[in-house]
C-alpha atoms as a PDB file:
ATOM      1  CA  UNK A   1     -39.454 223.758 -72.604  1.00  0.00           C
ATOM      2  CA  UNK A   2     -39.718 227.471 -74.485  1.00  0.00           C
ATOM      3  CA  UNK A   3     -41.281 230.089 -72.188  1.00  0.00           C
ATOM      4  CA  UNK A   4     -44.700 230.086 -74.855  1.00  0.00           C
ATOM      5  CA  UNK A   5     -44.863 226.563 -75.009  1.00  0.00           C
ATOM      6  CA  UNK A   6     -44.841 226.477 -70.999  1.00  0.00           C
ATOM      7  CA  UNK A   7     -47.386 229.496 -71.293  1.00  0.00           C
ATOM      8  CA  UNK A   8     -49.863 227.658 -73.415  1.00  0.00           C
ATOM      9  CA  UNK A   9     -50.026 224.823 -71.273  1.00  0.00           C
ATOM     10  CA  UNK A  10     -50.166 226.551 -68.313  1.00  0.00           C
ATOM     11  CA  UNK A  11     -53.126 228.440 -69.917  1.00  0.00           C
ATOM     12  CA  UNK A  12     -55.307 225.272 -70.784  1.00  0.00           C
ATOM     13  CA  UNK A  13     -54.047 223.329 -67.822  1.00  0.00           C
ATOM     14  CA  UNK A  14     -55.565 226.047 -65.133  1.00  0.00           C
ATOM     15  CA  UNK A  15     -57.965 227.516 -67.203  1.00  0.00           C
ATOM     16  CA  UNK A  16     -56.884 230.848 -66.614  1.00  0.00           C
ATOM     17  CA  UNK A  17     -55.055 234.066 -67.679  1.00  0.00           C
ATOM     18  CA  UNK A  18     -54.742 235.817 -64.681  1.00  0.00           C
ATOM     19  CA  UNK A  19     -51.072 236.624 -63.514  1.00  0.00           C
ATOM     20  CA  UNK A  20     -50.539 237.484 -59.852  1.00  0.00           C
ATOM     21  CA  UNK A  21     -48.288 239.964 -59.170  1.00  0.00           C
ATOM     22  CA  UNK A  22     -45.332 239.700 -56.191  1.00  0.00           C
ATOM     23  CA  UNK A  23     -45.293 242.994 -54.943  1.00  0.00           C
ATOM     24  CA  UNK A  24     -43.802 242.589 -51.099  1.00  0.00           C
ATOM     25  CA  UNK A  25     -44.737 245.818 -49.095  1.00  0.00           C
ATOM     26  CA  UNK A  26     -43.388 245.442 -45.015  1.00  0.00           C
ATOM     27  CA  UNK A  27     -46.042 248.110 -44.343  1.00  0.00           C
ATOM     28  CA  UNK A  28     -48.750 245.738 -45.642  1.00  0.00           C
ATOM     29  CA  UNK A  29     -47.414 242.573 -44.194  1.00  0.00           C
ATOM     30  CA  UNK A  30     -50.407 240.734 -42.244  1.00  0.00           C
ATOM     31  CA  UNK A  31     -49.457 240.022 -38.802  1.00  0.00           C
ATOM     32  CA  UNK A  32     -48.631 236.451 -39.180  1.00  0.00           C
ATOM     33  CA  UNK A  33     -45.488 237.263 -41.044  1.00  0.00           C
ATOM     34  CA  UNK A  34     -44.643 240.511 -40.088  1.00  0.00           C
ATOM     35  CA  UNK A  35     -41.618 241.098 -37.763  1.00  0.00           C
ATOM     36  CA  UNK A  36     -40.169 237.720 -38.650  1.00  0.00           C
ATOM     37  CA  UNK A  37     -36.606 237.494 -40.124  1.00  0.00           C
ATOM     38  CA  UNK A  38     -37.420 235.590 -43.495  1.00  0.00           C
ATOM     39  CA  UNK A  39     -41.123 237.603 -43.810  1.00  0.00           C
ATOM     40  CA  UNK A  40     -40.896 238.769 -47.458  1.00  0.00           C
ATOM     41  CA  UNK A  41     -40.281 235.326 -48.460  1.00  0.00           C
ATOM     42  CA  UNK A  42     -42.557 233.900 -45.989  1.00  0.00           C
ATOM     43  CA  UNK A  43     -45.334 236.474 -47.386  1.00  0.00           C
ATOM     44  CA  UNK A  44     -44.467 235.476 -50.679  1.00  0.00           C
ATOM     45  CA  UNK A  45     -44.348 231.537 -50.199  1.00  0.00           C
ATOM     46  CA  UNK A  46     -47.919 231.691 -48.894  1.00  0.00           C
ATOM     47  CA  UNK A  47     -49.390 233.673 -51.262  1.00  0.00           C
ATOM     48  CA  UNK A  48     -47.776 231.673 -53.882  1.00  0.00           C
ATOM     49  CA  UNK A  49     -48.915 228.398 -52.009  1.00  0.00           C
ATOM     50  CA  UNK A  50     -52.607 229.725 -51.997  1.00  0.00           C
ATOM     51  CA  UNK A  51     -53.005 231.199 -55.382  1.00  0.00           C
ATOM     52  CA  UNK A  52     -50.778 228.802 -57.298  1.00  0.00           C
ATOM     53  CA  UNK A  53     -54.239 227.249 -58.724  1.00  0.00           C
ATOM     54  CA  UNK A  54     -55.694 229.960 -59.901  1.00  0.00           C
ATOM     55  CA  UNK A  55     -52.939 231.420 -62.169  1.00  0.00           C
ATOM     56  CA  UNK A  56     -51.202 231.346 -65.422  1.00  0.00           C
ATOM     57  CA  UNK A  57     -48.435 232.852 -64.091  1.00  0.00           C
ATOM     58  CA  UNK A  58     -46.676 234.769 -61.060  1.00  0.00           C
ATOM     59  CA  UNK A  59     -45.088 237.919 -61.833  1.00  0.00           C
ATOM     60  CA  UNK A  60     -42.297 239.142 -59.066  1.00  0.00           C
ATOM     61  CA  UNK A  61     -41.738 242.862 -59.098  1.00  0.00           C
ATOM     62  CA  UNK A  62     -37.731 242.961 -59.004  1.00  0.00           C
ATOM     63  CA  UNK A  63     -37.698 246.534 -57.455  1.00  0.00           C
ATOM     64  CA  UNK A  64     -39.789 245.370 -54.611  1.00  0.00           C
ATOM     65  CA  UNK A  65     -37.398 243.006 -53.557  1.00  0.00           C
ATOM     66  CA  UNK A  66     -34.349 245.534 -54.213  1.00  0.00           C
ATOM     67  CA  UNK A  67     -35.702 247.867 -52.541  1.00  0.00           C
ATOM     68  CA  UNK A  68     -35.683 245.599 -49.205  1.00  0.00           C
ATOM     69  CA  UNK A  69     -32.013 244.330 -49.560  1.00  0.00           C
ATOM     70  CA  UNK A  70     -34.441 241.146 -50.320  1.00  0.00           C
ATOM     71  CA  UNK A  71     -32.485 240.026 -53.400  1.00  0.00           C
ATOM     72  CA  UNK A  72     -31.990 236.236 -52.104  1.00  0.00           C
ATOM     73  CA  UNK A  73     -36.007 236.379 -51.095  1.00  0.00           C
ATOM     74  CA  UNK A  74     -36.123 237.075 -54.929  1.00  0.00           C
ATOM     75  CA  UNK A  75     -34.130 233.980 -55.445  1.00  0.00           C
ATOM     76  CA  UNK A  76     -35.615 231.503 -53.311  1.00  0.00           C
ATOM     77  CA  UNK A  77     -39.230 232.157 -54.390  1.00  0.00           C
ATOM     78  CA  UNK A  78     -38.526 231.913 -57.872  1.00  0.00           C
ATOM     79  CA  UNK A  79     -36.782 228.432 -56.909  1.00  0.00           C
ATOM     80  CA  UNK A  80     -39.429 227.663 -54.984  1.00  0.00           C
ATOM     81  CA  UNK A  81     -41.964 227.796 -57.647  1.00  0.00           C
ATOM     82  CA  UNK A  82     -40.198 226.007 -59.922  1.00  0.00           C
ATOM     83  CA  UNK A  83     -40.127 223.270 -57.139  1.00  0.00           C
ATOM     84  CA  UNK A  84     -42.931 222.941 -55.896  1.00  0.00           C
ATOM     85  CA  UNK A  85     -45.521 224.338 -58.965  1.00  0.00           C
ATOM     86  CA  UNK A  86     -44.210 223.118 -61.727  1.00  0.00           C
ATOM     87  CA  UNK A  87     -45.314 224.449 -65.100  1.00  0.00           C
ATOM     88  CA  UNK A  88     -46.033 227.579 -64.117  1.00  0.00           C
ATOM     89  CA  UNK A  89     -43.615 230.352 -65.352  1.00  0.00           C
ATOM     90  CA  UNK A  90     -42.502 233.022 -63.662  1.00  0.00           C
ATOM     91  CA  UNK A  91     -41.566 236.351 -65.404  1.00  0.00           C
ATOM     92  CA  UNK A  92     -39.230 238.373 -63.478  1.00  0.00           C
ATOM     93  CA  UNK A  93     -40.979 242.205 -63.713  1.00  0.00           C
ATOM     94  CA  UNK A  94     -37.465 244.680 -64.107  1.00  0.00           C
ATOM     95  CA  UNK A  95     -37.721 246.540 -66.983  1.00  0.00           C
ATOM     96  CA  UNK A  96     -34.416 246.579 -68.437  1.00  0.00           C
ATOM     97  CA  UNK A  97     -32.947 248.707 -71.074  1.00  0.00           C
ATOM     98  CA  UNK A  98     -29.205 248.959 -71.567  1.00  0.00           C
ATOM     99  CA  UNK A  99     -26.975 247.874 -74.326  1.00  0.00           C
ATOM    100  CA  UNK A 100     -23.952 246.050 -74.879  1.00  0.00           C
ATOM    101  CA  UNK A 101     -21.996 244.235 -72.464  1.00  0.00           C
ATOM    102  CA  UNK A 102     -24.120 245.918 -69.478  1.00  0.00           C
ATOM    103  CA  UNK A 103     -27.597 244.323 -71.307  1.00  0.00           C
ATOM    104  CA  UNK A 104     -26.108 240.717 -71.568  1.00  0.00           C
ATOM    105  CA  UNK A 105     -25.182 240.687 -68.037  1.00  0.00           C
ATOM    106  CA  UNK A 106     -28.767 241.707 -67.295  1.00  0.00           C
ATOM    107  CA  UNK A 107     -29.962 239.095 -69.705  1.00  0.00           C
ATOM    108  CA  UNK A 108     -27.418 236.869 -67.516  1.00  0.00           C
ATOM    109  CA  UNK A 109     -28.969 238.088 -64.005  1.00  0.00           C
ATOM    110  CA  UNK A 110     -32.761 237.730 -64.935  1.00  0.00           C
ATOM    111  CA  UNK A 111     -32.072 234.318 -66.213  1.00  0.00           C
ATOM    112  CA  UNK A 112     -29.041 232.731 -64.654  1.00  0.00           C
ATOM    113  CA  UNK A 113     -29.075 234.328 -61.441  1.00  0.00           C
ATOM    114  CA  UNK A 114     -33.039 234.331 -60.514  1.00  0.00           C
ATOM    115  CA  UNK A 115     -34.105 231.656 -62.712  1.00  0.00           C
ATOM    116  CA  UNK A 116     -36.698 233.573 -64.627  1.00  0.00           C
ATOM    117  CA  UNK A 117     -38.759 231.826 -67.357  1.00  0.00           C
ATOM    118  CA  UNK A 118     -39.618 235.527 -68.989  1.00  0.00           C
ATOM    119  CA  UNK A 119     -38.694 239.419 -68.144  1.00  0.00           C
ATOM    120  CA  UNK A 120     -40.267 242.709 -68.897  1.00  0.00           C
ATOM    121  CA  UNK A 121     -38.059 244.850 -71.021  1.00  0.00           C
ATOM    122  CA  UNK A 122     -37.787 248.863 -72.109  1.00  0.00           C
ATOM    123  CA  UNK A 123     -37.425 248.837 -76.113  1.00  0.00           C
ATOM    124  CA  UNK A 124     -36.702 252.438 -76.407  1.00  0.00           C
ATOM    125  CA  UNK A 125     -32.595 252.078 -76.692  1.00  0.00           C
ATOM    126  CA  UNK A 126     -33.610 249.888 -79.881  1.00  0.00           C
ATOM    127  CA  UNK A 127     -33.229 246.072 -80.962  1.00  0.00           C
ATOM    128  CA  UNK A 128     -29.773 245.640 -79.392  1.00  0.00           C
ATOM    129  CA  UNK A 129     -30.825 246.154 -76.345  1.00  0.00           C
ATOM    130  CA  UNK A 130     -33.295 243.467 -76.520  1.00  0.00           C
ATOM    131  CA  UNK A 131     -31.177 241.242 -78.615  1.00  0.00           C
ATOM    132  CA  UNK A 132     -28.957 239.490 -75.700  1.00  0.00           C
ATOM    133  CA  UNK A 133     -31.993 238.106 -73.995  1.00  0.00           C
ATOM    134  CA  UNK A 134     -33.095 236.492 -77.026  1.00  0.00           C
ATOM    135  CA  UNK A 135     -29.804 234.223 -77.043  1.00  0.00           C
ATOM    136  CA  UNK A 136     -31.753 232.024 -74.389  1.00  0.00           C
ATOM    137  CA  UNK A 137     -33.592 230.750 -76.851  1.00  0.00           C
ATOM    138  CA  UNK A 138     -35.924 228.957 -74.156  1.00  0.00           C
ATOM    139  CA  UNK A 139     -36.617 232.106 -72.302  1.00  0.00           C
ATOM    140  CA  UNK A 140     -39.264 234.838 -73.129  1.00  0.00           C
ATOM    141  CA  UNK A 141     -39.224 239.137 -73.256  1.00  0.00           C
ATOM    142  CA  UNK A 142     -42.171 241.403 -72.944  1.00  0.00           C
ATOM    143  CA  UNK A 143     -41.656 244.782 -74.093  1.00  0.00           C
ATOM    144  CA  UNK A 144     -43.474 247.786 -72.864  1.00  0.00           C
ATOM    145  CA  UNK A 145     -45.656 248.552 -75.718  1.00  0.00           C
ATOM    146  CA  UNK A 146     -48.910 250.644 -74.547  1.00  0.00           C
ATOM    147  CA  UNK A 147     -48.205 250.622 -70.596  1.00  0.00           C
ATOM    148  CA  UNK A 148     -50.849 250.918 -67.986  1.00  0.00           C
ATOM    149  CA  UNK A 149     -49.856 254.216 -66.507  1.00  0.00           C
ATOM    150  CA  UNK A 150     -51.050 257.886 -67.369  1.00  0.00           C
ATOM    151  CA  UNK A 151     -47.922 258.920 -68.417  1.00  0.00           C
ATOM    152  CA  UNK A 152     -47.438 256.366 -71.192  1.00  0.00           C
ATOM    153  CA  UNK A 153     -49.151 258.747 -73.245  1.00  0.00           C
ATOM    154  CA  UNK A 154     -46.099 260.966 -73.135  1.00  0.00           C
ATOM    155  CA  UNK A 155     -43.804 258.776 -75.540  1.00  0.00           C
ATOM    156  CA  UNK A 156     -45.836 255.958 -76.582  1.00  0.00           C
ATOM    157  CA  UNK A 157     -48.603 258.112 -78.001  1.00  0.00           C
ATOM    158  CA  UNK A 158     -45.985 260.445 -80.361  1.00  0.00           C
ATOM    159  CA  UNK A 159     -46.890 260.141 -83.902  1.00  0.00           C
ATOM    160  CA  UNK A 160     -43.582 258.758 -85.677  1.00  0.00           C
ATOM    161  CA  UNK A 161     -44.696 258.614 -89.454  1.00  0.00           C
ATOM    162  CA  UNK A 162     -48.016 257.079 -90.139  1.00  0.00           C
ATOM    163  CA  UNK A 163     -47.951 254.965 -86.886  1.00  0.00           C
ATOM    164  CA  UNK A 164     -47.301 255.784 -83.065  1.00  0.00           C
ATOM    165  CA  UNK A 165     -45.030 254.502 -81.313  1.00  0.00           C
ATOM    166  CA  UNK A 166     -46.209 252.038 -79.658  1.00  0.00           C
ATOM    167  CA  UNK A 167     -47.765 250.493 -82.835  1.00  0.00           C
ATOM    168  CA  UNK A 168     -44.251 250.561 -84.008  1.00  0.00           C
ATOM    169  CA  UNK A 169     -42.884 248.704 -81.206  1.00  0.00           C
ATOM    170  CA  UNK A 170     -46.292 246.328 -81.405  1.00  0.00           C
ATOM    171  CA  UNK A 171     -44.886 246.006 -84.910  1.00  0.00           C
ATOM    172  CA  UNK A 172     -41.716 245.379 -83.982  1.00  0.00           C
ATOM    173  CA  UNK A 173     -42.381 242.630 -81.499  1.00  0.00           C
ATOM    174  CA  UNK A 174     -44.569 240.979 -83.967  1.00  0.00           C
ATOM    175  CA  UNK A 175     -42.234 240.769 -86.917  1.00  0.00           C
ATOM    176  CA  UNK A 176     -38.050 241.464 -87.027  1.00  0.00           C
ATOM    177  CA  UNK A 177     -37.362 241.591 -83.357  1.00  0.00           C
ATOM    178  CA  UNK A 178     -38.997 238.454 -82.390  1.00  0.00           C
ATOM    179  CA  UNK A 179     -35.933 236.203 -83.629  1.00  0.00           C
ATOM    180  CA  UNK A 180     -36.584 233.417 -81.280  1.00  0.00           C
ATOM    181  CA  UNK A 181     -40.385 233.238 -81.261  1.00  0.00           C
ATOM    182  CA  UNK A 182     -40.555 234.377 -77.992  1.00  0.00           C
ATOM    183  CA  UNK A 183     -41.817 237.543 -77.276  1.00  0.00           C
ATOM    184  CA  UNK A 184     -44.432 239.518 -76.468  1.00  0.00           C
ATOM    185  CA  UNK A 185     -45.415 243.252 -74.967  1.00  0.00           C
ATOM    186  CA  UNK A 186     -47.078 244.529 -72.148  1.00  0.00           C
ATOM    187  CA  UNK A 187     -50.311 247.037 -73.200  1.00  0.00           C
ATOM    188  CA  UNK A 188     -52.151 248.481 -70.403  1.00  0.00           C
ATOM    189  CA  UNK A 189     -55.789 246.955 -69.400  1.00  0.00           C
ATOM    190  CA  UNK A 190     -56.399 250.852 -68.582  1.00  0.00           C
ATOM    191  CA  UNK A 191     -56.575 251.939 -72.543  1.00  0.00           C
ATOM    192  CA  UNK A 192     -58.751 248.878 -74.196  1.00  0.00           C
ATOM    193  CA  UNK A 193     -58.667 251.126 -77.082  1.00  0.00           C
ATOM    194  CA  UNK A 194     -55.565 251.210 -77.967  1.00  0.00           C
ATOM    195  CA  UNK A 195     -54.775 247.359 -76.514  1.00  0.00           C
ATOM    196  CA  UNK A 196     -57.002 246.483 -79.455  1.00  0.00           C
ATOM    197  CA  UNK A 197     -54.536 248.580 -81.908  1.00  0.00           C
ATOM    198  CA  UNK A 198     -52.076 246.139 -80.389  1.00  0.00           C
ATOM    199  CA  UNK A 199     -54.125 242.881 -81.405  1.00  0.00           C
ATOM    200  CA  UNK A 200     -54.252 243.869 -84.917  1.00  0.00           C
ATOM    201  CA  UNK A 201     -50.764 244.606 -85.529  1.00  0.00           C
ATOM    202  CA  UNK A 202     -49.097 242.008 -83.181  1.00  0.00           C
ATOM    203  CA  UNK A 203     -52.708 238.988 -83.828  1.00  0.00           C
ATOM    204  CA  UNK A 204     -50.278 236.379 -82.220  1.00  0.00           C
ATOM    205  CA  UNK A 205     -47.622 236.912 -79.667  1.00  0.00           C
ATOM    206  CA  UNK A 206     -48.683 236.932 -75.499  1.00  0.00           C
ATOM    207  CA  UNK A 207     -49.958 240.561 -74.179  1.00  0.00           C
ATOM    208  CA  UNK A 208     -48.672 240.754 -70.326  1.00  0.00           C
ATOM    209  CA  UNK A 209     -51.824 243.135 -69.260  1.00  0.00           C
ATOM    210  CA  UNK A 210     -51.300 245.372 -65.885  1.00  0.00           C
ATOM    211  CA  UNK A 211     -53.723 247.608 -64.636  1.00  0.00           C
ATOM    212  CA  UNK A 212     -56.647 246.099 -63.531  1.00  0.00           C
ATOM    213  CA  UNK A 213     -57.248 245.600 -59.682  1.00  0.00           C
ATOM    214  CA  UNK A 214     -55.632 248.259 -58.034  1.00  0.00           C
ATOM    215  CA  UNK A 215     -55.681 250.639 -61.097  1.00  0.00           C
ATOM    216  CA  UNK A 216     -58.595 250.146 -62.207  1.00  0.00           C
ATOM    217  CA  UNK A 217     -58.649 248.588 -65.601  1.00  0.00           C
ATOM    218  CA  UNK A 218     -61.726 246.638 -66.719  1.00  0.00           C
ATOM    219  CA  UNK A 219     -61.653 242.979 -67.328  1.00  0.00           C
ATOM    220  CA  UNK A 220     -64.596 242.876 -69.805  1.00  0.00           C
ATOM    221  CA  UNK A 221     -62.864 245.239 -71.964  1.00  0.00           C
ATOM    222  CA  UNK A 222     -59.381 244.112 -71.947  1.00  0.00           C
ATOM    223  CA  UNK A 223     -60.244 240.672 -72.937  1.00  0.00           C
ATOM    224  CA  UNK A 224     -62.444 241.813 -75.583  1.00  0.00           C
ATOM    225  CA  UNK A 225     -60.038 243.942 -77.024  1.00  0.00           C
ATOM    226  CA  UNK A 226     -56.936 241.362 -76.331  1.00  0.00           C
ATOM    227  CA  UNK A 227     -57.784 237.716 -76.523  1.00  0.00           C
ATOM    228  CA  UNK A 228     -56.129 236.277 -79.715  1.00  0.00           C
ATOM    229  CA  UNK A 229     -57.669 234.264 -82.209  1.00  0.00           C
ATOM    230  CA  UNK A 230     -57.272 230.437 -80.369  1.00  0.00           C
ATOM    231  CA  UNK A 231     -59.149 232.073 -77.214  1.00  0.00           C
ATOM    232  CA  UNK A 232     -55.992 232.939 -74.951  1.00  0.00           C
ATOM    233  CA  UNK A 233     -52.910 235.211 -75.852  1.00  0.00           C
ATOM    234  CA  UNK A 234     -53.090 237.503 -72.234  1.00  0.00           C
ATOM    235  CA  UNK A 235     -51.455 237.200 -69.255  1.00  0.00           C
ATOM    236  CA  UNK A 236     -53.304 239.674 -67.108  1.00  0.00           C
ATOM    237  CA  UNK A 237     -51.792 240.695 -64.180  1.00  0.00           C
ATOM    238  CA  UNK A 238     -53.202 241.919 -60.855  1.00  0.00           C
ATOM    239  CA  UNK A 239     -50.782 242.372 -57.366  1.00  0.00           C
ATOM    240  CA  UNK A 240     -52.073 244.160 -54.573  1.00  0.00           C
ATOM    241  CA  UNK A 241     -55.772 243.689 -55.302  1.00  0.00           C
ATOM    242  CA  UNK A 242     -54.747 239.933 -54.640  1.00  0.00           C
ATOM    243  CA  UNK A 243     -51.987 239.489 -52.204  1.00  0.00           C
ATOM    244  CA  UNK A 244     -53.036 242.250 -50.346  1.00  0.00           C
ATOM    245  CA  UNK A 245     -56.873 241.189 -50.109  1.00  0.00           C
ATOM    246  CA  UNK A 246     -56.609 240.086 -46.117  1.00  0.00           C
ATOM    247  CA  UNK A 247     -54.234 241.314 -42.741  1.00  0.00           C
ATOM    248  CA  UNK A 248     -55.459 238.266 -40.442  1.00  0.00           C
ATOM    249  CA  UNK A 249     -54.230 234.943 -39.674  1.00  0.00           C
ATOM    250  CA  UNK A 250     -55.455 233.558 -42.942  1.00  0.00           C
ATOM    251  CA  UNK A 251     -54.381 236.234 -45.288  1.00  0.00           C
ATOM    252  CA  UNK A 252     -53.503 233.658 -47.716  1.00  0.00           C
ATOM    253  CA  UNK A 253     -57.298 232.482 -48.323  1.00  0.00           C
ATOM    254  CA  UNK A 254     -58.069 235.745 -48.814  1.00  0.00           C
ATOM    255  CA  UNK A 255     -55.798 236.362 -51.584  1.00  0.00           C
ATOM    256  CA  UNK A 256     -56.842 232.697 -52.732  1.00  0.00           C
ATOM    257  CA  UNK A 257     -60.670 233.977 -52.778  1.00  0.00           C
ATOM    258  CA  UNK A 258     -59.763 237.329 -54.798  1.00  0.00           C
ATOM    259  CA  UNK A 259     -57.382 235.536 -57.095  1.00  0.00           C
ATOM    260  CA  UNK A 260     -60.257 232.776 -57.678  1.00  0.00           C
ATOM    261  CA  UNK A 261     -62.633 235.482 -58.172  1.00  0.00           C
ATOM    262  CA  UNK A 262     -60.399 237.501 -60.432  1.00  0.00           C
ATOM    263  CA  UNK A 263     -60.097 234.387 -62.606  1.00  0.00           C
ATOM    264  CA  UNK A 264     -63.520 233.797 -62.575  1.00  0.00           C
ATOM    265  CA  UNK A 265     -63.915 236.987 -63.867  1.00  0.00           C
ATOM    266  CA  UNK A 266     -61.765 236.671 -66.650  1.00  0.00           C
ATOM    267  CA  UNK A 267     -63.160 233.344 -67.651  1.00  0.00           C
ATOM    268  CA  UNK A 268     -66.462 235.171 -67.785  1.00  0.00           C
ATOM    269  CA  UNK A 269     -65.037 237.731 -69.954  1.00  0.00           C
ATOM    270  CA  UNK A 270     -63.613 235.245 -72.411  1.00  0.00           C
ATOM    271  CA  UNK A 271     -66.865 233.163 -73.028  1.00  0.00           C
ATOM    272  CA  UNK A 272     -68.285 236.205 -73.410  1.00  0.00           C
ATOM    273  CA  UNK A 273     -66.462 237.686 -76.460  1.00  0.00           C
ATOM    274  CA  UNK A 274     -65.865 234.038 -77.904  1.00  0.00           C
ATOM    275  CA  UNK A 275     -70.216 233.501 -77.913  1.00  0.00           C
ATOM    276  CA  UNK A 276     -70.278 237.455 -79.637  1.00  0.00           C
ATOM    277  CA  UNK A 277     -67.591 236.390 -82.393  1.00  0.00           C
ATOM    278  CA  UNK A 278     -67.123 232.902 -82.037  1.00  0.00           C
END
């Protein structure tokens, strides 16, 4: 099944757009796990196991798991999903951007090696960077479009021409580079105002939506600024507000309750700006 197709029924099968983010940390391990040989898959299987419900989709940060010489925890979690939750995609969070032969064996790693349904992508080498990841024609990209960090603003606000550039990589996504139907960007629940730029140019393709949790984002004004017109179109992602929610024993019902709640909020969010423009 194509990665959007997969992402549409995971959205009306769980009633939710909420992504939740695999971030391992060793210094914020909970007790139960920490210490133990396997832990950042351990961590990871649990919160996975607990959340699973609640989600659209997980998002595993690939740096994260680099950073830890964790690279077959990467692996096996991705695997594991596939396994045992079914339907649920997983997009692989690296943020590539090289070209040539060095971007098609990225395209090979993200999707080959770790079995990743979707990955995160830089655009600003141009289209051929991009353009090996689109040969799996199942698989999905999200290019960073209007990210969720301060210094976005540095590049991403320039004007180029009449637009800026993030509209023209909004534009972009939405029209010559999307040659398998497949991709979307990721704009920043931190600027609603310029998210909403996004929706205009780009009505149709999936926004992957950082930023809220942890940094702060609101939920009430990303989804009014992001859903698309059938009522979904976001994946919105929160990590350490969710897997990091408890340190006891049962760690992974906490991050169940703040995923839950997270959702709920969302959902709340969406009925709300369907009811004012339905």
């Amino acid at each position: 099944m194509k990665f959007i197709d997969q992402l549409k029924n995971r959205w009306a099968a769980a009633d939710s757009m909420l992504c939740v983010g695999l971030d391992p940390n060793p210094e914020r391990f909970p007790e139960p796990v920490r210490g133990k040989s396997d832990a950042t898959y351990e961590f990871c299987r649990r919160i996975v196991d607990a959340t699973a419900e609640y989600v659209c989709a997980f998002k595993p940060q690939f740096a994260y798991f680099a950073a830890l010489r964790e690279l077959g925890a990467l692996e096996r979690i991705v695997g594991y999903i596939h396994e045992k939750h079914p339907g649920i995609p997983v997009i692989l969070d690296s943020k590539r951007g090289d070209i040539g032969s060095t971007a098609r064996a990225y395209a090979k790693e993200s999707f080959e090696v770790y079995g990743a349904d979707a990955v995160t992508l830089s655009p600003y080498m141009g289209f051929d960077t991009v353009e090996p990841y689109l040969e799996y024609e199942d698989r999905g990209v999200f290019i960073l479009c209007r990210t969720s960090n301060p210094g976005g603003r540095d590049i991403e606000m320039l004007q180029a021409g009449e637009r800026k550039v993030f509209e023209h990589v909004a534009a972009f996504a939405a029209g010559p580079w999307n040659t398998n139907g497949e991709m979307g960007v990721v704009v920043g629940a931190t600027f609603p105002e310029e998210l909403g730029v996004v929706r205009v140019i780009a009505p149709s393709i999936p926004f992957l939506v950082p930023g809220i949790g942890a940094q702060g984002g609101d939920i009430n004004a990303a989804v009014r600024a992001g859903l698309s017109s059938d009522g979904w179109g976001m994946v919105i992602n929160s990590s350490r507000a969710v897997i990091y929610a408890g340190i006891g024993p049962d760690f992974d019902l906490a991050a169940a309750r703040a995923a839950q709640k997270t959702r709920d909020a969302i959902r709340e969010a969406k009925a709300a700006t369907l009811s004012a423009h339905p």
